[in-house]
N, C-alpha and C. Protein backbone atom coordinates (compact mmCIF):
# COMPACT_ATOMS: atom_id res chain seq x y z
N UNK A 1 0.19 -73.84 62.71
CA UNK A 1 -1.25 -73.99 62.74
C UNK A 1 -1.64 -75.15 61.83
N UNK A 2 -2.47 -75.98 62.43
CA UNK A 2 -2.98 -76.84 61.50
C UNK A 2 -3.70 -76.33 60.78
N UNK A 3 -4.19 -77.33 59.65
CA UNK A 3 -5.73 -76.84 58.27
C UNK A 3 -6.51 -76.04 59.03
N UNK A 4 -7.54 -76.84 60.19
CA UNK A 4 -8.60 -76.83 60.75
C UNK A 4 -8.45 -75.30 61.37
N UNK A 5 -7.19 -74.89 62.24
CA UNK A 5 -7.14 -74.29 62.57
C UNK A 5 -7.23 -72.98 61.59
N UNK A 6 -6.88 -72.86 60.42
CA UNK A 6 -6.56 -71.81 59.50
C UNK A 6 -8.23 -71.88 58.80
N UNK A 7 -8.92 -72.65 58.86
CA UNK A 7 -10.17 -72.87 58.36
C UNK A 7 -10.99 -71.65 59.59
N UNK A 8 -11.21 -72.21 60.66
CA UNK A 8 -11.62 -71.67 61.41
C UNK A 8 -11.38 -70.23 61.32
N UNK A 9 -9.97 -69.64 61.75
CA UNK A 9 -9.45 -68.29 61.25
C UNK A 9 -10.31 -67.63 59.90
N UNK A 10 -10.34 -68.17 59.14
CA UNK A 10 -10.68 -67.74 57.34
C UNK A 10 -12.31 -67.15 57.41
N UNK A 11 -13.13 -68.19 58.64
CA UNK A 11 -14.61 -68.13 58.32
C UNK A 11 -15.02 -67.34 59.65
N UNK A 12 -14.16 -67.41 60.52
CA UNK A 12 -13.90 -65.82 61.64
C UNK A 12 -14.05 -64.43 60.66
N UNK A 13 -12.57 -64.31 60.04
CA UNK A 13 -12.27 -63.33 59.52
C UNK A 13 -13.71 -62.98 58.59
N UNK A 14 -14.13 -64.02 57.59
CA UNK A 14 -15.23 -63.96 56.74
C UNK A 14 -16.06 -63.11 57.75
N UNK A 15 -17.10 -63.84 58.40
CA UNK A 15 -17.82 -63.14 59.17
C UNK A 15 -17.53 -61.97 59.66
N UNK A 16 -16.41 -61.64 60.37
CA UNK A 16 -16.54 -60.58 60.61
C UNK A 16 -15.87 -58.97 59.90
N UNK A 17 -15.14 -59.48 58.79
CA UNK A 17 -15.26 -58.24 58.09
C UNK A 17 -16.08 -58.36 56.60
N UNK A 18 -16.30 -59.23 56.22
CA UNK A 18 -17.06 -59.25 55.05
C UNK A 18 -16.51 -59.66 53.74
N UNK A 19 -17.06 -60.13 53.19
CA UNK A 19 -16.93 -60.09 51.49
C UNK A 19 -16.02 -59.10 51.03
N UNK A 20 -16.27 -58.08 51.45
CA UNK A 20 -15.66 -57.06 50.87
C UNK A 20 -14.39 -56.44 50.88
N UNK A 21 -14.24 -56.56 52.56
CA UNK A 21 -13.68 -55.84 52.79
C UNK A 21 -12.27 -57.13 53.08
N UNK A 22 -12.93 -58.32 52.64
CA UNK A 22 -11.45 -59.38 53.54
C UNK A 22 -10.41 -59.46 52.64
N UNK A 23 -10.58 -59.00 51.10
CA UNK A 23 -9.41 -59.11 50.18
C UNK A 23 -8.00 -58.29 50.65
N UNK A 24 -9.26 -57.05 50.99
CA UNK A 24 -8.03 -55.66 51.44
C UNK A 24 -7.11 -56.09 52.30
N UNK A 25 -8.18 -56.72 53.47
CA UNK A 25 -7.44 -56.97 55.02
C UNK A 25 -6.50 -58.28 54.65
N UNK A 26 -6.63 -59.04 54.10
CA UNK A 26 -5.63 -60.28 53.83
C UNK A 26 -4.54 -59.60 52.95
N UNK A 27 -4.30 -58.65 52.03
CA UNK A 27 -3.35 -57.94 51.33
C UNK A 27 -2.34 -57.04 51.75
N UNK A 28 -3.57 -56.40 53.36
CA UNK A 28 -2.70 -55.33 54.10
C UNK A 28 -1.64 -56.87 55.33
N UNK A 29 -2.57 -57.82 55.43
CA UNK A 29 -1.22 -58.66 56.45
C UNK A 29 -0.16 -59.43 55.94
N UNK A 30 -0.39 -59.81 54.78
CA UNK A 30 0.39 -60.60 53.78
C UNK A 30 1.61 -59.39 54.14
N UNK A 31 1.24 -57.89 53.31
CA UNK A 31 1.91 -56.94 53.07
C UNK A 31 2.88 -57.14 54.55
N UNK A 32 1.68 -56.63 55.59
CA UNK A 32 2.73 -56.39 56.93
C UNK A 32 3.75 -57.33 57.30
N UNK A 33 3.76 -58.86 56.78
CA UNK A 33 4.01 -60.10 57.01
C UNK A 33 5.49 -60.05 56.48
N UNK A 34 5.53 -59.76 54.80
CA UNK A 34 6.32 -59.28 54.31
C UNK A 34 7.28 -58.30 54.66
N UNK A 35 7.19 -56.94 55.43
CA UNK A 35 7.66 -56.00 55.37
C UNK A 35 8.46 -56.54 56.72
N UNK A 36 7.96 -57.20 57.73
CA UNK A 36 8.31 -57.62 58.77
C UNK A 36 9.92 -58.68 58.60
N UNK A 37 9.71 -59.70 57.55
CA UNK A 37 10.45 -60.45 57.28
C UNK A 37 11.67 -60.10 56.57
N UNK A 38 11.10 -58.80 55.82
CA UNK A 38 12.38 -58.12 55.17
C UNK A 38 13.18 -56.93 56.05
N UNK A 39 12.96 -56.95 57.19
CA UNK A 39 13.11 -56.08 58.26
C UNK A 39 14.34 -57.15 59.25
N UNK A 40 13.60 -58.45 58.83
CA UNK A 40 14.39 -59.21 59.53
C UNK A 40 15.53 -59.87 58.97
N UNK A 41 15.78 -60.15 58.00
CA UNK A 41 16.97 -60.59 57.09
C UNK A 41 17.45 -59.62 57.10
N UNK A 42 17.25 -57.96 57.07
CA UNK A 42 18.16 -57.05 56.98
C UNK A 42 19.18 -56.60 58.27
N UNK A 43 18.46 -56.89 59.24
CA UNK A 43 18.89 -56.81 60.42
C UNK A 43 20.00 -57.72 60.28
N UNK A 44 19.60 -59.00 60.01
CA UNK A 44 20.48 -60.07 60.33
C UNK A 44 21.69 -60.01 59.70
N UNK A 45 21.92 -59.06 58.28
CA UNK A 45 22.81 -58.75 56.99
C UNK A 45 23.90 -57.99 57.54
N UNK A 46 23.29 -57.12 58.65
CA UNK A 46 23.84 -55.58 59.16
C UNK A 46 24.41 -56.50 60.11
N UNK A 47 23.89 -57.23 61.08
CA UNK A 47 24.35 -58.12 62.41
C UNK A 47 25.53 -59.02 61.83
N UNK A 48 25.63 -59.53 60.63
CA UNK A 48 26.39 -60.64 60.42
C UNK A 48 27.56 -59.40 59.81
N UNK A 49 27.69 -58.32 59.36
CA UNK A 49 28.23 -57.49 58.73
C UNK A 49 29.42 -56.80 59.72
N UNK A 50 28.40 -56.34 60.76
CA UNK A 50 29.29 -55.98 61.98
C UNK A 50 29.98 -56.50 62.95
N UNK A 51 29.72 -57.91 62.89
CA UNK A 51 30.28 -58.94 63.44
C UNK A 51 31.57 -59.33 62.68
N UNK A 52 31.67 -58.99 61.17
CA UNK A 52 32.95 -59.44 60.63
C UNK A 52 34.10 -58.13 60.33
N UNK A 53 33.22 -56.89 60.75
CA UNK A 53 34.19 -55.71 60.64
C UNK A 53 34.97 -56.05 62.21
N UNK A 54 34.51 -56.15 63.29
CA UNK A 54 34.53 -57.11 64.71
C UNK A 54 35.80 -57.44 64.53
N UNK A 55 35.72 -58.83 63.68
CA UNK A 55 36.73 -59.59 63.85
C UNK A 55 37.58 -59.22 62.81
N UNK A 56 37.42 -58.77 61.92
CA UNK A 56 38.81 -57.95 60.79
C UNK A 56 39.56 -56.84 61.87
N UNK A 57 38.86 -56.20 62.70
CA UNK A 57 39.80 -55.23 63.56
C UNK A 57 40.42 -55.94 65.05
N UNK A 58 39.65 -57.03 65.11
CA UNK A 58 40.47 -57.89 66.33
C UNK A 58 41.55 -58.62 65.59
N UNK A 59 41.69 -58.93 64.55
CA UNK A 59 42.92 -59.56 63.29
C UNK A 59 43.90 -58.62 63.30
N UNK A 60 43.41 -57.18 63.09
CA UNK A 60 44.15 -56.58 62.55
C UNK A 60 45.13 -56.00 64.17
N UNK A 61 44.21 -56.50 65.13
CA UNK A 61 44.99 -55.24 66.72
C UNK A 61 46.22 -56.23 67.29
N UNK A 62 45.57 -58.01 66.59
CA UNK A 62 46.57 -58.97 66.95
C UNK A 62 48.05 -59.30 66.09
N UNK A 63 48.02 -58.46 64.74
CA UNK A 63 48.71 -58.00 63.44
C UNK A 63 49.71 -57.07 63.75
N UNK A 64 49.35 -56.20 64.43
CA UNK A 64 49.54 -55.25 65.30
C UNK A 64 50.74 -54.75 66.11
N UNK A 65 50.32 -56.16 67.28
CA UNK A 65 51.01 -56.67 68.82
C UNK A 65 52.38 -57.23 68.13
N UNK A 66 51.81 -58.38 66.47
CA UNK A 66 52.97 -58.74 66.42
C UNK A 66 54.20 -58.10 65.89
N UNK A 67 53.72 -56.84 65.48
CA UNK A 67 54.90 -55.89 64.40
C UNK A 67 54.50 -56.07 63.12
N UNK A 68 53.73 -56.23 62.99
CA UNK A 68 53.17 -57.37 61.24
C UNK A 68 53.91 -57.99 60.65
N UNK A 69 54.88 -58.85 61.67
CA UNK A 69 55.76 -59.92 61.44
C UNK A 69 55.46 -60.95 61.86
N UNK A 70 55.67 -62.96 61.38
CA UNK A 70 55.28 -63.71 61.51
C UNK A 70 53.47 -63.85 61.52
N UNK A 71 52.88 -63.68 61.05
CA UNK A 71 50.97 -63.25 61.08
C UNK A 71 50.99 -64.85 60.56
N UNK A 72 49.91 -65.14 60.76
CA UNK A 72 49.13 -66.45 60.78
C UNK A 72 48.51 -66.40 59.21
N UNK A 73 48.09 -67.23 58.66
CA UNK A 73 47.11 -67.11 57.56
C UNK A 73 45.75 -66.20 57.34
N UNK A 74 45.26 -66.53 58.87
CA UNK A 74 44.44 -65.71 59.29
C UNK A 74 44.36 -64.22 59.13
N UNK A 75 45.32 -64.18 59.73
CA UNK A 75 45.87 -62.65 60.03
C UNK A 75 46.27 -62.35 58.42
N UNK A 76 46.96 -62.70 57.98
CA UNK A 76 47.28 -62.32 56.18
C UNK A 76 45.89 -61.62 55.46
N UNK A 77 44.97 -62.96 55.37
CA UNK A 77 43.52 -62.73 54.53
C UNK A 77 43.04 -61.33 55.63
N UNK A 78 43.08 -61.41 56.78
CA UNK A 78 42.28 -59.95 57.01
C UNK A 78 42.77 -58.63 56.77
N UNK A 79 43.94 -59.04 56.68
CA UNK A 79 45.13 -57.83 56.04
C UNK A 79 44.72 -57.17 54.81
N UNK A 80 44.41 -58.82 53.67
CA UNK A 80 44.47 -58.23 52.73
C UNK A 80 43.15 -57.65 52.03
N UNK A 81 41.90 -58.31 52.96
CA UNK A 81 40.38 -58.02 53.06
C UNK A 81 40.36 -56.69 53.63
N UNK A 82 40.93 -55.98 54.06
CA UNK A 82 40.87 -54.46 54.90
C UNK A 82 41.99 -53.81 53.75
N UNK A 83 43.12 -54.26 53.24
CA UNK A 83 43.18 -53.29 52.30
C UNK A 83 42.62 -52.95 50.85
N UNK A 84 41.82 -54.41 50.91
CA UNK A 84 40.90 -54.00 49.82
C UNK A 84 39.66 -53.19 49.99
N UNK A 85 38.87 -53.15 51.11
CA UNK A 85 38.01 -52.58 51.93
C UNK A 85 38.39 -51.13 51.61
N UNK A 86 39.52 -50.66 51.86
CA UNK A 86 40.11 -49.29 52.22
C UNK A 86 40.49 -48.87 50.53
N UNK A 87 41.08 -49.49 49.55
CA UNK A 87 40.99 -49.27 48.16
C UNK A 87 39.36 -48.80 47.89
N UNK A 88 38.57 -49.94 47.86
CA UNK A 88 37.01 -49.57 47.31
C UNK A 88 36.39 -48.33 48.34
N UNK A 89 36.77 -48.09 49.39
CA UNK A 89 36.30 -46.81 49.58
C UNK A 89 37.09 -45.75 49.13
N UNK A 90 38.55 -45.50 49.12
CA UNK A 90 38.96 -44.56 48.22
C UNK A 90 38.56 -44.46 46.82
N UNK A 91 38.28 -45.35 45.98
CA UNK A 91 37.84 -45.41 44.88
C UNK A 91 36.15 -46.36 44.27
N UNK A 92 35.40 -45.32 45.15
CA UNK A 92 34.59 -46.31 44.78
C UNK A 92 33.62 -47.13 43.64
N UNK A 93 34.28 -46.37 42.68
CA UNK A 93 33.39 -47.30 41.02
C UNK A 93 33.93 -47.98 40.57
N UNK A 94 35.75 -47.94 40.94
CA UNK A 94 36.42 -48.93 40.10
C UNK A 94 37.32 -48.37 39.00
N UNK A 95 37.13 -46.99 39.27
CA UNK A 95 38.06 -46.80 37.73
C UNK A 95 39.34 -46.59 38.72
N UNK A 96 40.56 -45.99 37.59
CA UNK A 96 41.73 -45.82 38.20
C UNK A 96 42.22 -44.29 38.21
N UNK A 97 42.30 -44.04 38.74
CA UNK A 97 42.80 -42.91 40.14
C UNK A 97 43.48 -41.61 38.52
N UNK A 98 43.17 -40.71 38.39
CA UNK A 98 43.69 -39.98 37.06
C UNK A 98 44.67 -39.02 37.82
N UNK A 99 46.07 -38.43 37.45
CA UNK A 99 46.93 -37.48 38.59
C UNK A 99 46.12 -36.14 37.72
N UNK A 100 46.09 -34.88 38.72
CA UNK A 100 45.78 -33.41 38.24
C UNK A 100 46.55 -33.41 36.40
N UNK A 101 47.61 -34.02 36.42
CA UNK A 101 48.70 -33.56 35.61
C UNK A 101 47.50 -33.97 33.89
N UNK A 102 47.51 -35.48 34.13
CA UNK A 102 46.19 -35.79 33.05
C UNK A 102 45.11 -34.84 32.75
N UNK A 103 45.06 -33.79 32.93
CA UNK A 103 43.32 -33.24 32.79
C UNK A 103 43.94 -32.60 31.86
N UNK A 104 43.32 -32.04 30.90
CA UNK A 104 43.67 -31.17 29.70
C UNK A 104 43.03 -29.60 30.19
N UNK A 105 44.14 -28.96 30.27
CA UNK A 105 43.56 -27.12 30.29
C UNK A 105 42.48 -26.73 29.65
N UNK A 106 41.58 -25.97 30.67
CA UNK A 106 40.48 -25.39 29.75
C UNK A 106 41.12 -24.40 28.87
N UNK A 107 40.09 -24.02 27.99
CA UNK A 107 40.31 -23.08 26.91
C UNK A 107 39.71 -21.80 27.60
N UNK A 108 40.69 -20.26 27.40
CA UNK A 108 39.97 -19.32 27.59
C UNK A 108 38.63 -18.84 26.96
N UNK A 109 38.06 -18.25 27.39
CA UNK A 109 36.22 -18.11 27.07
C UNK A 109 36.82 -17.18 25.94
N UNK A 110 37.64 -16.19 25.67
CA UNK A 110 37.47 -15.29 24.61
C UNK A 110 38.13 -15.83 23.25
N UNK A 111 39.15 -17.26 23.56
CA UNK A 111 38.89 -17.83 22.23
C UNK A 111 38.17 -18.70 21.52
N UNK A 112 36.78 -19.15 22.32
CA UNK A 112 36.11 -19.86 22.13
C UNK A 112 34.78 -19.00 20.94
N UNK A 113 34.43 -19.58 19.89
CA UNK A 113 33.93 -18.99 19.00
C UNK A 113 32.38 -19.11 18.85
N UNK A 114 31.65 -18.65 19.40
CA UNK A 114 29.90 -19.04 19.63
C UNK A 114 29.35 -18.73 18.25
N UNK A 115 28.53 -19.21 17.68
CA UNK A 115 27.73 -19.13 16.56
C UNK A 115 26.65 -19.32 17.17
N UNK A 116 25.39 -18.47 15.94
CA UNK A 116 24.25 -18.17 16.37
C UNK A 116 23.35 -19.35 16.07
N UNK A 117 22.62 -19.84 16.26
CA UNK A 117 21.78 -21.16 15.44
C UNK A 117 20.92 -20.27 13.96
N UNK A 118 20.90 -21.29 13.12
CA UNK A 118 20.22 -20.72 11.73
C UNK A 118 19.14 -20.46 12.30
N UNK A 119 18.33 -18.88 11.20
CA UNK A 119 17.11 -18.77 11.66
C UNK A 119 16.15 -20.02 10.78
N UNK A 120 15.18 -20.42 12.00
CA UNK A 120 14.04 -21.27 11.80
C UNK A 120 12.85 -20.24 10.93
N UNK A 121 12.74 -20.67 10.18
CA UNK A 121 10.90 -19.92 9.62
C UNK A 121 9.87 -21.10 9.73
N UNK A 122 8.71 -20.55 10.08
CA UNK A 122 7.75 -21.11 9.99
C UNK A 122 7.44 -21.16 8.91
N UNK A 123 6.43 -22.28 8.31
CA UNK A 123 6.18 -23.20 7.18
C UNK A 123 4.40 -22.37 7.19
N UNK A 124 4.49 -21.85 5.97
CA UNK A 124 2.53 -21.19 5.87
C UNK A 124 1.92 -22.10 6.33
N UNK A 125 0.98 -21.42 7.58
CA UNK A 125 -0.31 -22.32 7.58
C UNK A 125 -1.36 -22.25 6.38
N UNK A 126 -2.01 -23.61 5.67
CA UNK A 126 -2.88 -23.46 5.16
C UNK A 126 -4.23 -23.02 5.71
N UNK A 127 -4.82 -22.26 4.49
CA UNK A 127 -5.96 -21.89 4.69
C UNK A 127 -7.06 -22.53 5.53
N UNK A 128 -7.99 -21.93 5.96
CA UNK A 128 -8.98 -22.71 6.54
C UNK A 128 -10.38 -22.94 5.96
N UNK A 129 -10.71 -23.86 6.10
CA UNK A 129 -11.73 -24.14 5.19
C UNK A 129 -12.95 -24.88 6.02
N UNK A 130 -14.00 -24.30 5.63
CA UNK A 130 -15.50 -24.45 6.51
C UNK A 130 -15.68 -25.67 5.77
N UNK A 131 -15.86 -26.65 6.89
CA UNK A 131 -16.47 -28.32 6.87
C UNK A 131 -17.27 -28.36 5.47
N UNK A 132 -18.75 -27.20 5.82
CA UNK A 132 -19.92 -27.70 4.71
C UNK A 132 -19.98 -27.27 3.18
N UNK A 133 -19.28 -25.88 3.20
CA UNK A 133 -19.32 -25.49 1.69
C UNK A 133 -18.30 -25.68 1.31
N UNK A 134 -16.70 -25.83 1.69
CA UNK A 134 -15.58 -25.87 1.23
C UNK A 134 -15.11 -25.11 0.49
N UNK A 135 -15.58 -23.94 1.13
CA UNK A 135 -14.95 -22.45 1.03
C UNK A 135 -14.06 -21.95 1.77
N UNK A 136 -13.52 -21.45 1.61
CA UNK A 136 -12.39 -20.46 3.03
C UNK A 136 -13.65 -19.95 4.21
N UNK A 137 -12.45 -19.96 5.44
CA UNK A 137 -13.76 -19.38 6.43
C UNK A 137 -13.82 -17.88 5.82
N UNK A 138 -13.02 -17.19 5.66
CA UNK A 138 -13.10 -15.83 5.59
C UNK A 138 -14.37 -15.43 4.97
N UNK A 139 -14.34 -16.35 4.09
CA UNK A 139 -15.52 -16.33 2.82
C UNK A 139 -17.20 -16.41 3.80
N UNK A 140 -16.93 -17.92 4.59
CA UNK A 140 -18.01 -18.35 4.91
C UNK A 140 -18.52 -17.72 6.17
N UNK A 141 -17.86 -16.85 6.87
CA UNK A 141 -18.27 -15.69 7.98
C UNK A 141 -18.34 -14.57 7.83
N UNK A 142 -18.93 -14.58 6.93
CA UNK A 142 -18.93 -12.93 6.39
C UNK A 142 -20.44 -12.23 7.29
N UNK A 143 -20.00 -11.11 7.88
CA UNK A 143 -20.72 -10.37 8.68
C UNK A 143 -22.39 -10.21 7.95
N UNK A 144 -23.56 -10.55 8.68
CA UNK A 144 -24.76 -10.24 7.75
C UNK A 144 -25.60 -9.48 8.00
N UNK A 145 -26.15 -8.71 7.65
CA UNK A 145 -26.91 -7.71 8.57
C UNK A 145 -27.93 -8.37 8.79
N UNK A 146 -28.37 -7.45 9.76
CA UNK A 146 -29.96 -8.07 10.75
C UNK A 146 -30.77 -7.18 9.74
N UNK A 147 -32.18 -7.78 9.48
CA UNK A 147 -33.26 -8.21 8.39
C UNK A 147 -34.37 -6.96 9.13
């Protein structure tokens, strides 16, 4: 679109939704504009993604045919890109693999020795004391008879 053309658009839109209301509506298409575009690179991430799992298993069916003898360069790197593939999903954070034998035995529950926590006491609340005479309330609510 040319200027003129986006000028035109701007004083459309003006007119017909308002002052008020055109911040929203330009925020909600920006937004949709956005959400659209990130919809589309993702697609394309997943498309370019599945296209190379594609050809790692057409590497690997031609790897294959040959006995996994004589392989091309080609054929090597997808070899060794799929057994790394197949490592990071068996292990997927990266640490290294611990055997059962490593774990240290739990301890039976009846030699384990529980203690009670110390008792807590509460700390005296101080007295209370009426704002105007700076007396204790006790003092300063004292019941009065009716006159």
């Amino acid at each position: 679109m040319s200027f003129w053309e986006l000028v035109v658009v701007g004083v459309v839109a003006l007119l017909v939704l308002g002052p008020e209301k055109l911040p929203g509506a330009i925020r909600t298409v920006t937004g949709t504009i956005r959400s659209i575009r990130e919809f589309g690179h993702q697609m394309k991430s997943e498309l370019s993604d599945e296209l190379r799992v594609h050809e790692l298993h057409e590497k690997l069916r031609q790897a294959e045919e040959k006995g996994l003898l004589g392989l091309s360069a080609d054929e090597i790197n997808a070899l060794a890109e799929l057994r790394q593939a197949a490592a990071d999903v068996n292990n997927p954070y990266g640490q290294p693999a611990q055997p059962a034998t490593d774990i240290p035995p739990q301890l039976p529950a009846a030699t384990t020795a529980v203690s009670s926590p110390p008792a807590v006491t509460a700390p005296a609340a101080p007295a209370a004391v009426a704002p105007s005479s700076g007396q204790p309330t006790a003092q300063v609510n004292e019941q009065k008879t009716p006159t």
